[in-house]
C-alpha atoms as a PDB file:
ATOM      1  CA  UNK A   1      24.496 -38.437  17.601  1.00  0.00           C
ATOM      2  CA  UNK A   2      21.727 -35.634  17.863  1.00  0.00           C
ATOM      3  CA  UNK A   3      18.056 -36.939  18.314  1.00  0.00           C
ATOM      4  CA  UNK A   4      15.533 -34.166  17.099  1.00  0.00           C
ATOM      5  CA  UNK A   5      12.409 -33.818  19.425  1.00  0.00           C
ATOM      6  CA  UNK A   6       9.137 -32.139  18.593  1.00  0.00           C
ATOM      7  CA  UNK A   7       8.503 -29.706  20.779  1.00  0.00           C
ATOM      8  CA  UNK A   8       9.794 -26.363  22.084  1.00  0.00           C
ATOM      9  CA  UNK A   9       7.588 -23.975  19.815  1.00  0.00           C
ATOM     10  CA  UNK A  10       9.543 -20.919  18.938  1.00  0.00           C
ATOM     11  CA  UNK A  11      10.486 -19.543  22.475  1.00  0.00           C
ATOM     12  CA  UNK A  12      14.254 -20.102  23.565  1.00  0.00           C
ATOM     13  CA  UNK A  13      13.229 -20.501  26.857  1.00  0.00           C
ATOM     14  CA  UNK A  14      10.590 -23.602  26.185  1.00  0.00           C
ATOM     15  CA  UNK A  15      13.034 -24.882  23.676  1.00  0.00           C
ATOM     16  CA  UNK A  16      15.949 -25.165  26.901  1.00  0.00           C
ATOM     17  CA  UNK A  17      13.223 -26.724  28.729  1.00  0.00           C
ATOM     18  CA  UNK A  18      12.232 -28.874  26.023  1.00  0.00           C
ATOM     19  CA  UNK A  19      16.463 -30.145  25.570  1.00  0.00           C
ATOM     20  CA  UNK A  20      16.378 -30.483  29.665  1.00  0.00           C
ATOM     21  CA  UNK A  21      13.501 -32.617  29.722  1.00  0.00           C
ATOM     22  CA  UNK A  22      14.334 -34.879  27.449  1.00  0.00           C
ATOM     23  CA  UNK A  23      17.807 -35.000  28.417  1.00  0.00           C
ATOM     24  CA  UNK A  24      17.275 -36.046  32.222  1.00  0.00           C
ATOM     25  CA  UNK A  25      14.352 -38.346  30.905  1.00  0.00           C
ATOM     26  CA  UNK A  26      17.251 -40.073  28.716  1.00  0.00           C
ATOM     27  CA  UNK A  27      20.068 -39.918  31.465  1.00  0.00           C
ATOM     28  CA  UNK A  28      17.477 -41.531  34.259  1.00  0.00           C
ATOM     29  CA  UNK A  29      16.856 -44.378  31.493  1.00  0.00           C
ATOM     30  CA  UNK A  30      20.361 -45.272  31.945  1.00  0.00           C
ATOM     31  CA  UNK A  31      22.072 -44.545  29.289  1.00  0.00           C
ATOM     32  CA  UNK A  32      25.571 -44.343  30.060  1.00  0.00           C
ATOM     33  CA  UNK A  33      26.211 -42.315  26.379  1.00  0.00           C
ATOM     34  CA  UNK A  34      23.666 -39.500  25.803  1.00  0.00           C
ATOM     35  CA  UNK A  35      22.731 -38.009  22.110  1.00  0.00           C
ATOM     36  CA  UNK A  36      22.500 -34.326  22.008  1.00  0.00           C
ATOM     37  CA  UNK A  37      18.885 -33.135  22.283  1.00  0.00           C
ATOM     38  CA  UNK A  38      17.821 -30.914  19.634  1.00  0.00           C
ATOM     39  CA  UNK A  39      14.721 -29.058  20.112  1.00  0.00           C
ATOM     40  CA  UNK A  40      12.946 -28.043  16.874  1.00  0.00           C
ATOM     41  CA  UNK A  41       9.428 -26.844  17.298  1.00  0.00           C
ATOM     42  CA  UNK A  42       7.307 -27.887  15.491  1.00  0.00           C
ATOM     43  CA  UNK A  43       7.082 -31.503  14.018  1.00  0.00           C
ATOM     44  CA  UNK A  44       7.467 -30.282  10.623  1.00  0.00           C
ATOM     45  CA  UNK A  45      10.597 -28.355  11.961  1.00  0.00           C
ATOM     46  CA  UNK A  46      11.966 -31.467  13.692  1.00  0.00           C
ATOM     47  CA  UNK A  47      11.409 -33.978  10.134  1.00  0.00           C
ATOM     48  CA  UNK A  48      13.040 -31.424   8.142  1.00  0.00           C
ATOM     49  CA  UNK A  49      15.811 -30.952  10.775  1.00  0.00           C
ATOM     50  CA  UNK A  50      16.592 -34.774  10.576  1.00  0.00           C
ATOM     51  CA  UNK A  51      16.203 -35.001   7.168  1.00  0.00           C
ATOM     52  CA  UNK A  52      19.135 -32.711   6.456  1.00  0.00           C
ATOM     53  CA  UNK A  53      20.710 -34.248   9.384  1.00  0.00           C
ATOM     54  CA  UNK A  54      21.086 -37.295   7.343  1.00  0.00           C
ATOM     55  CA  UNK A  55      21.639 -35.986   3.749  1.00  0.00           C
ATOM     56  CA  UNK A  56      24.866 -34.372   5.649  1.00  0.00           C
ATOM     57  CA  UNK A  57      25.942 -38.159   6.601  1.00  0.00           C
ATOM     58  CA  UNK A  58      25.113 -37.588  10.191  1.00  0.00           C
ATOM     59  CA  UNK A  59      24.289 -40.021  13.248  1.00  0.00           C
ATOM     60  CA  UNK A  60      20.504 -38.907  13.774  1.00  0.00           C
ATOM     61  CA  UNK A  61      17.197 -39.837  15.140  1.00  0.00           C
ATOM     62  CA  UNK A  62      13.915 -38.439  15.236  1.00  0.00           C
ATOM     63  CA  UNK A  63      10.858 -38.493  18.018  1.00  0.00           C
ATOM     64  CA  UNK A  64       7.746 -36.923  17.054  1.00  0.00           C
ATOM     65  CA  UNK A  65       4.244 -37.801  18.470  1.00  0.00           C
ATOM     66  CA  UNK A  66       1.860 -39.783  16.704  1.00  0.00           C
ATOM     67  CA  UNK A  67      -0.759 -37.380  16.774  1.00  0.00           C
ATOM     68  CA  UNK A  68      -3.402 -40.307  16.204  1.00  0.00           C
ATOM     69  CA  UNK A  69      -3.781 -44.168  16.487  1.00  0.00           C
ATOM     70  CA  UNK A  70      -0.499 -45.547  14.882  1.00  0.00           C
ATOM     71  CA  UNK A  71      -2.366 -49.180  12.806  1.00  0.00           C
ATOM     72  CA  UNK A  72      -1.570 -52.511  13.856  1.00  0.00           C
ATOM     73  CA  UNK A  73      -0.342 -53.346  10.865  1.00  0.00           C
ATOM     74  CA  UNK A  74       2.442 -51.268  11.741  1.00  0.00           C
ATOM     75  CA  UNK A  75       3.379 -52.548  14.592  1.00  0.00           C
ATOM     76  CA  UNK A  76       3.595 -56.052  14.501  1.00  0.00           C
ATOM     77  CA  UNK A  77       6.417 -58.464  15.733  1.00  0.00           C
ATOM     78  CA  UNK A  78       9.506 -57.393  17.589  1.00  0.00           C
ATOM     79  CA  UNK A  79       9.617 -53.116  17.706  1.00  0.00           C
ATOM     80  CA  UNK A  80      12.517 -52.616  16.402  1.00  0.00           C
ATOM     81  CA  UNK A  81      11.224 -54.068  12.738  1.00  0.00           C
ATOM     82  CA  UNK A  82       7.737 -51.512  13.545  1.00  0.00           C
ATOM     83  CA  UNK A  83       7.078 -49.602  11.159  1.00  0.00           C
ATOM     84  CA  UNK A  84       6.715 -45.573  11.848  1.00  0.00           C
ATOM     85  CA  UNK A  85       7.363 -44.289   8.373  1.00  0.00           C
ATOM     86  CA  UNK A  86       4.637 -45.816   7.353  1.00  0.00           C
ATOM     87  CA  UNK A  87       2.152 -44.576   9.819  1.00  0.00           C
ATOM     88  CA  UNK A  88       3.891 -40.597   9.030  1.00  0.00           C
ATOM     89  CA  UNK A  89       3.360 -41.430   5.543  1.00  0.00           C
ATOM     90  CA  UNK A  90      -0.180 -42.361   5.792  1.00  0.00           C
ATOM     91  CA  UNK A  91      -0.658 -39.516   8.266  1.00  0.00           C
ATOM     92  CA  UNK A  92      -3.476 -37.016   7.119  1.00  0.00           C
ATOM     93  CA  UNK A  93      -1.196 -33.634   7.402  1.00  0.00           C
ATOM     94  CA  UNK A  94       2.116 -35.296   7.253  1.00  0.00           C
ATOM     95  CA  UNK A  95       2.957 -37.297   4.313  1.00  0.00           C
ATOM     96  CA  UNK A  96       6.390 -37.876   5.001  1.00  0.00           C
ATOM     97  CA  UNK A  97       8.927 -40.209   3.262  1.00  0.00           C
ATOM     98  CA  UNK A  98      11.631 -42.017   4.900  1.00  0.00           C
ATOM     99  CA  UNK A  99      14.364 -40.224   3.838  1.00  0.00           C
ATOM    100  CA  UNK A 100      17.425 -41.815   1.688  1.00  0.00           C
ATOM    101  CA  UNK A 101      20.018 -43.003   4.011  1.00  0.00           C
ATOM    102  CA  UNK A 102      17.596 -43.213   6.961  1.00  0.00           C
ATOM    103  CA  UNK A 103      16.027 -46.318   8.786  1.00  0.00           C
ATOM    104  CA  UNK A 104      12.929 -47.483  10.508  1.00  0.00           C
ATOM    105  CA  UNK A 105      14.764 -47.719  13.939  1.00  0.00           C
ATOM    106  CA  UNK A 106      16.037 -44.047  13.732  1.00  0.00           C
ATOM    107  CA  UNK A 107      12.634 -42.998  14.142  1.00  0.00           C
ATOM    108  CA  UNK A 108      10.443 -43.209  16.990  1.00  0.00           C
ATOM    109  CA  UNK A 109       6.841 -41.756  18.108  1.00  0.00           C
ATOM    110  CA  UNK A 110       5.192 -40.733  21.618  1.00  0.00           C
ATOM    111  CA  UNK A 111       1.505 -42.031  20.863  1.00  0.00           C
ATOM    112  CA  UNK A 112      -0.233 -40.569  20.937  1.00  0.00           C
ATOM    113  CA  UNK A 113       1.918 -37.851  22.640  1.00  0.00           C
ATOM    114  CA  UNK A 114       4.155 -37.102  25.353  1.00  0.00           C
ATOM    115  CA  UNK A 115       1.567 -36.595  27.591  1.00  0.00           C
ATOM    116  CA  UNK A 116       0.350 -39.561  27.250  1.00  0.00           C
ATOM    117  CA  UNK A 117       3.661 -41.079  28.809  1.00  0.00           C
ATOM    118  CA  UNK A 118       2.610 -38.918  32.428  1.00  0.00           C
ATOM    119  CA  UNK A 119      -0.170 -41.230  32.087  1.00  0.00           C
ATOM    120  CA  UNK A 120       2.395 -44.258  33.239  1.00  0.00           C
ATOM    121  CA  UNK A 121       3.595 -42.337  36.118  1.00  0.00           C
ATOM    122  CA  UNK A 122       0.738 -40.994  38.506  1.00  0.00           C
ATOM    123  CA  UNK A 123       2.661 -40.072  41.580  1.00  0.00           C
ATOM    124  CA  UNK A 124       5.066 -37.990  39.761  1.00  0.00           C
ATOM    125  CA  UNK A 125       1.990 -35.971  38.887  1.00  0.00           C
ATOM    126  CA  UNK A 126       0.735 -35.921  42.580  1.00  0.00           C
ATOM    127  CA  UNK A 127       3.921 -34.311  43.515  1.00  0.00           C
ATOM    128  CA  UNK A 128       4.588 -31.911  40.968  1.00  0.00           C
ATOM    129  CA  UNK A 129       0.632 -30.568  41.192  1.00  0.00           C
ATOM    130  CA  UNK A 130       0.569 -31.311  45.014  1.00  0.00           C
ATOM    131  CA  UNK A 131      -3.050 -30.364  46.995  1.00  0.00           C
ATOM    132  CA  UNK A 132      -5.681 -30.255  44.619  1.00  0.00           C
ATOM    133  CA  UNK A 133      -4.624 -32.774  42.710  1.00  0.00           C
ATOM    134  CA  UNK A 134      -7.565 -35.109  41.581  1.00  0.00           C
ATOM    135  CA  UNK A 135      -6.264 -38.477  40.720  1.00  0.00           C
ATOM    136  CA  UNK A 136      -9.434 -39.929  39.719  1.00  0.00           C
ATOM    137  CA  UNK A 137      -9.782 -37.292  36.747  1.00  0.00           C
ATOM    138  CA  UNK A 138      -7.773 -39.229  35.196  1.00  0.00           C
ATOM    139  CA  UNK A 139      -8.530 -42.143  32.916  1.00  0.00           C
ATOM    140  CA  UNK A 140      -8.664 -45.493  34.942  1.00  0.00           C
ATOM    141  CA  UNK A 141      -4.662 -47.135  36.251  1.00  0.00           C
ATOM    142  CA  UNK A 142      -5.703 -49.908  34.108  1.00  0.00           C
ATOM    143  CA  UNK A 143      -6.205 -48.618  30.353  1.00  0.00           C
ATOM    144  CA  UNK A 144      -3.135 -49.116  28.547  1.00  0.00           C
ATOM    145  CA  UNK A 145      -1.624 -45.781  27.862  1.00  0.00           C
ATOM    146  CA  UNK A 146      -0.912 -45.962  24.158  1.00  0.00           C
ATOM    147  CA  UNK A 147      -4.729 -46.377  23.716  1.00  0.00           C
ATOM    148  CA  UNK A 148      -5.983 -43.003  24.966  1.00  0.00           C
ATOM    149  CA  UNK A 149      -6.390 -40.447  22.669  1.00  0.00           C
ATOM    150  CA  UNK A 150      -4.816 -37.204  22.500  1.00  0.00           C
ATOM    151  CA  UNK A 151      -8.002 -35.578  22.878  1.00  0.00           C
ATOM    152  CA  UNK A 152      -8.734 -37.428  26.164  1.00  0.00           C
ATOM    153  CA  UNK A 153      -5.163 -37.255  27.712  1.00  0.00           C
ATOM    154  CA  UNK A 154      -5.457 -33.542  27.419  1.00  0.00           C
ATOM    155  CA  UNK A 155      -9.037 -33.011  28.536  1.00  0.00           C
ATOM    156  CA  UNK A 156      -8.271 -35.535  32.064  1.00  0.00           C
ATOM    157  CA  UNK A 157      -4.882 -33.239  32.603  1.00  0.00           C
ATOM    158  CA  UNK A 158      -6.597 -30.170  32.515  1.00  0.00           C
ATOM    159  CA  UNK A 159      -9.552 -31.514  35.014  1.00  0.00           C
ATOM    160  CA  UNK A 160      -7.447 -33.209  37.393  1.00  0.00           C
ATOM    161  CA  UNK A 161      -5.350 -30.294  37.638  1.00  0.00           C
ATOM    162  CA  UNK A 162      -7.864 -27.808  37.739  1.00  0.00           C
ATOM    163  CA  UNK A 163      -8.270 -27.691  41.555  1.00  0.00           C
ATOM    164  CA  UNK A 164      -4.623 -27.510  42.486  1.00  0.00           C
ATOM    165  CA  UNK A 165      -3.380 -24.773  44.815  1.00  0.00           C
ATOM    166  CA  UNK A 166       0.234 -24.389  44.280  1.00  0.00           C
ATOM    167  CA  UNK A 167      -0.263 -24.379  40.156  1.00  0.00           C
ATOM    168  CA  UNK A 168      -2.484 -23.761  37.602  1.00  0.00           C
ATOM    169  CA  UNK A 169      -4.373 -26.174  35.895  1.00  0.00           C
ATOM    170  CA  UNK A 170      -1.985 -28.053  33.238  1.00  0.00           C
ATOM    171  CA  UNK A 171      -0.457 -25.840  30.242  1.00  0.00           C
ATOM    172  CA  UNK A 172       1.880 -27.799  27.436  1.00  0.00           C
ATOM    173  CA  UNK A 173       4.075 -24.598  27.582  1.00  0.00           C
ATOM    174  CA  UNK A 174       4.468 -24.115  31.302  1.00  0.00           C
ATOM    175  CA  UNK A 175       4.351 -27.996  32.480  1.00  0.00           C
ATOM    176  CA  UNK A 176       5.209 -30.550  30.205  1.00  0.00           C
ATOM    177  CA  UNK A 177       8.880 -30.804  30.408  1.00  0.00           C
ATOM    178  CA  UNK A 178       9.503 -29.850  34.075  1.00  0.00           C
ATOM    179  CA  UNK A 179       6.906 -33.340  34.079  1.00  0.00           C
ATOM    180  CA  UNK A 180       8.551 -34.827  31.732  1.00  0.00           C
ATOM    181  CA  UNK A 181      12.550 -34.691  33.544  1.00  0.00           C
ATOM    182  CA  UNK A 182      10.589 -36.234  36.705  1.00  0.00           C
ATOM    183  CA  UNK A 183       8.616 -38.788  35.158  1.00  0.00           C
ATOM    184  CA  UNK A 184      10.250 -42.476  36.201  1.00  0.00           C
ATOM    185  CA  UNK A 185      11.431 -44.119  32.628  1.00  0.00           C
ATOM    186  CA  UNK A 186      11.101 -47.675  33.892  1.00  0.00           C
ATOM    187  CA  UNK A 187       7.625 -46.710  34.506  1.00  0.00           C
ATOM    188  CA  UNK A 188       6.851 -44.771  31.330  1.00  0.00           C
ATOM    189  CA  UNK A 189       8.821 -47.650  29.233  1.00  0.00           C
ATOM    190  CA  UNK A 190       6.786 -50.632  31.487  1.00  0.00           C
ATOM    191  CA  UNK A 191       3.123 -49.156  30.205  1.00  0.00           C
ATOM    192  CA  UNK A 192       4.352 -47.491  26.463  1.00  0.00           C
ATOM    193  CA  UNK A 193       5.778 -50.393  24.007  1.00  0.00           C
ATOM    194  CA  UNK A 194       6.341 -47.563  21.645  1.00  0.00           C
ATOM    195  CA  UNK A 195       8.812 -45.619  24.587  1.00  0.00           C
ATOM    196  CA  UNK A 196      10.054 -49.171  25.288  1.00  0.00           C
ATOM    197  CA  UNK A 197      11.650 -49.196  21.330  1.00  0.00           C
ATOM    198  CA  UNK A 198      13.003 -45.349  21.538  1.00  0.00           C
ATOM    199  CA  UNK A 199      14.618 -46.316  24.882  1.00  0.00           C
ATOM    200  CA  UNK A 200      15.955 -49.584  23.283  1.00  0.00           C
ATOM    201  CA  UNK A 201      17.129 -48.522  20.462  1.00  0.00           C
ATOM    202  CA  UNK A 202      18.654 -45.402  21.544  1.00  0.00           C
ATOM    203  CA  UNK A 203      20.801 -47.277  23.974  1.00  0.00           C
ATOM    204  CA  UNK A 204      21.700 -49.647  21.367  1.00  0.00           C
ATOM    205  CA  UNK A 205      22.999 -46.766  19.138  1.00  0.00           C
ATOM    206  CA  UNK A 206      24.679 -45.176  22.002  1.00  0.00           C
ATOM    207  CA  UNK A 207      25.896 -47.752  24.219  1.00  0.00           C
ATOM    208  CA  UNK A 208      27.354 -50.730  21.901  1.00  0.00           C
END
């Protein structure tokens, strides 16, 4: 099965980075079967990617962030019966259909993005940004990580790592998937429901 992942942009190099990321995210998660990781770019890139994927009669899923608040309404009862179609069909700049031959558990959102998920595991942060660090930059341990916008999770990465000797303050390009293949999944999938159901289901697809 290939999963297609939003991110990458258009560099080979970021796109490796992107497939290693997610790839020792997934192994660390336990999965004893892994999917191939397909890095596409852009999220428009990655929908489109999957979308054939399927038409072709191919095992596929797709993880894209959420970009914005994903509605109650659709996510209610267990998460595998959520709803993310619905919230990428609603989506101002997205609009997109379920495609034929697809399902609601073969697609799965970071909300509201990846970073968001480095939010659930702080000391992998202090160690990868070492001195200079500034933990309390960062919104409070007790927020639920899934309710912080995009807008904030970005501004408190950039202060907290602003100070940092070893590294410059936090760039998507240059950081977020060396964070990303140290974060701790049992810590990432303990504070995110929504990384709770891609974990899930992705083992259920790979593992039965």
């Amino acid at each position: 099965m290939k999963l297609y992942v939003e991110g990458g942009g258009d560099a080979a190099a970021l796109k490796s980075a992107c497939r290693e990321g997610f790839t020792k995210f997934i192994t660390k998660a336990g999965l004893k079967n892994r999917p191939r990781v397909v890095a596409c770019g852009s999220r428009r890139d990655a929908y489109d990617s999957f979308c054939t994927a399927i038409a072709s009669g191919d095992e596929a899923m797709l993880l894209v962030d959420s970009e914005a608040v994903v509605a109650e309404a659709h996510q209610q009862g267990m998460p595998a019966t959520w709803l993310p179609w619905a919230h990428l069909k609603q989506r101002q700049g997205d609009g997109w259909e379920m495609p034929r031959g697809s399902k609601s558990d073969d697609c799965h959102l970071m909300v509201e993005v990846m970073e968001n998920w480095f939010l659930a595991d702080r000391n992998s942060l202090k160690v990868f940004f070492g001195i200079g660090f500034k933990e309390s930059q960062l919104p409070a341990a007790a927020r639920a990580v899934e309710q912080i916008t995009k807008a904030e999770v970005y501004g408190a990465l950039q202060k907290s790592t602003a100070a940092c000797k070893t590294k410059a303050a936090y760039g998507k390009g240059e950081h977020s998937f060396k964070l990303l293949a140290l974060m701790d999944p049992s810590k990432v999938v303990g504070r995110s429901p929504w990384a709770k159901r891609f974990i899930d289901e992705l083992k259920k697809k790979m593992d039965a």
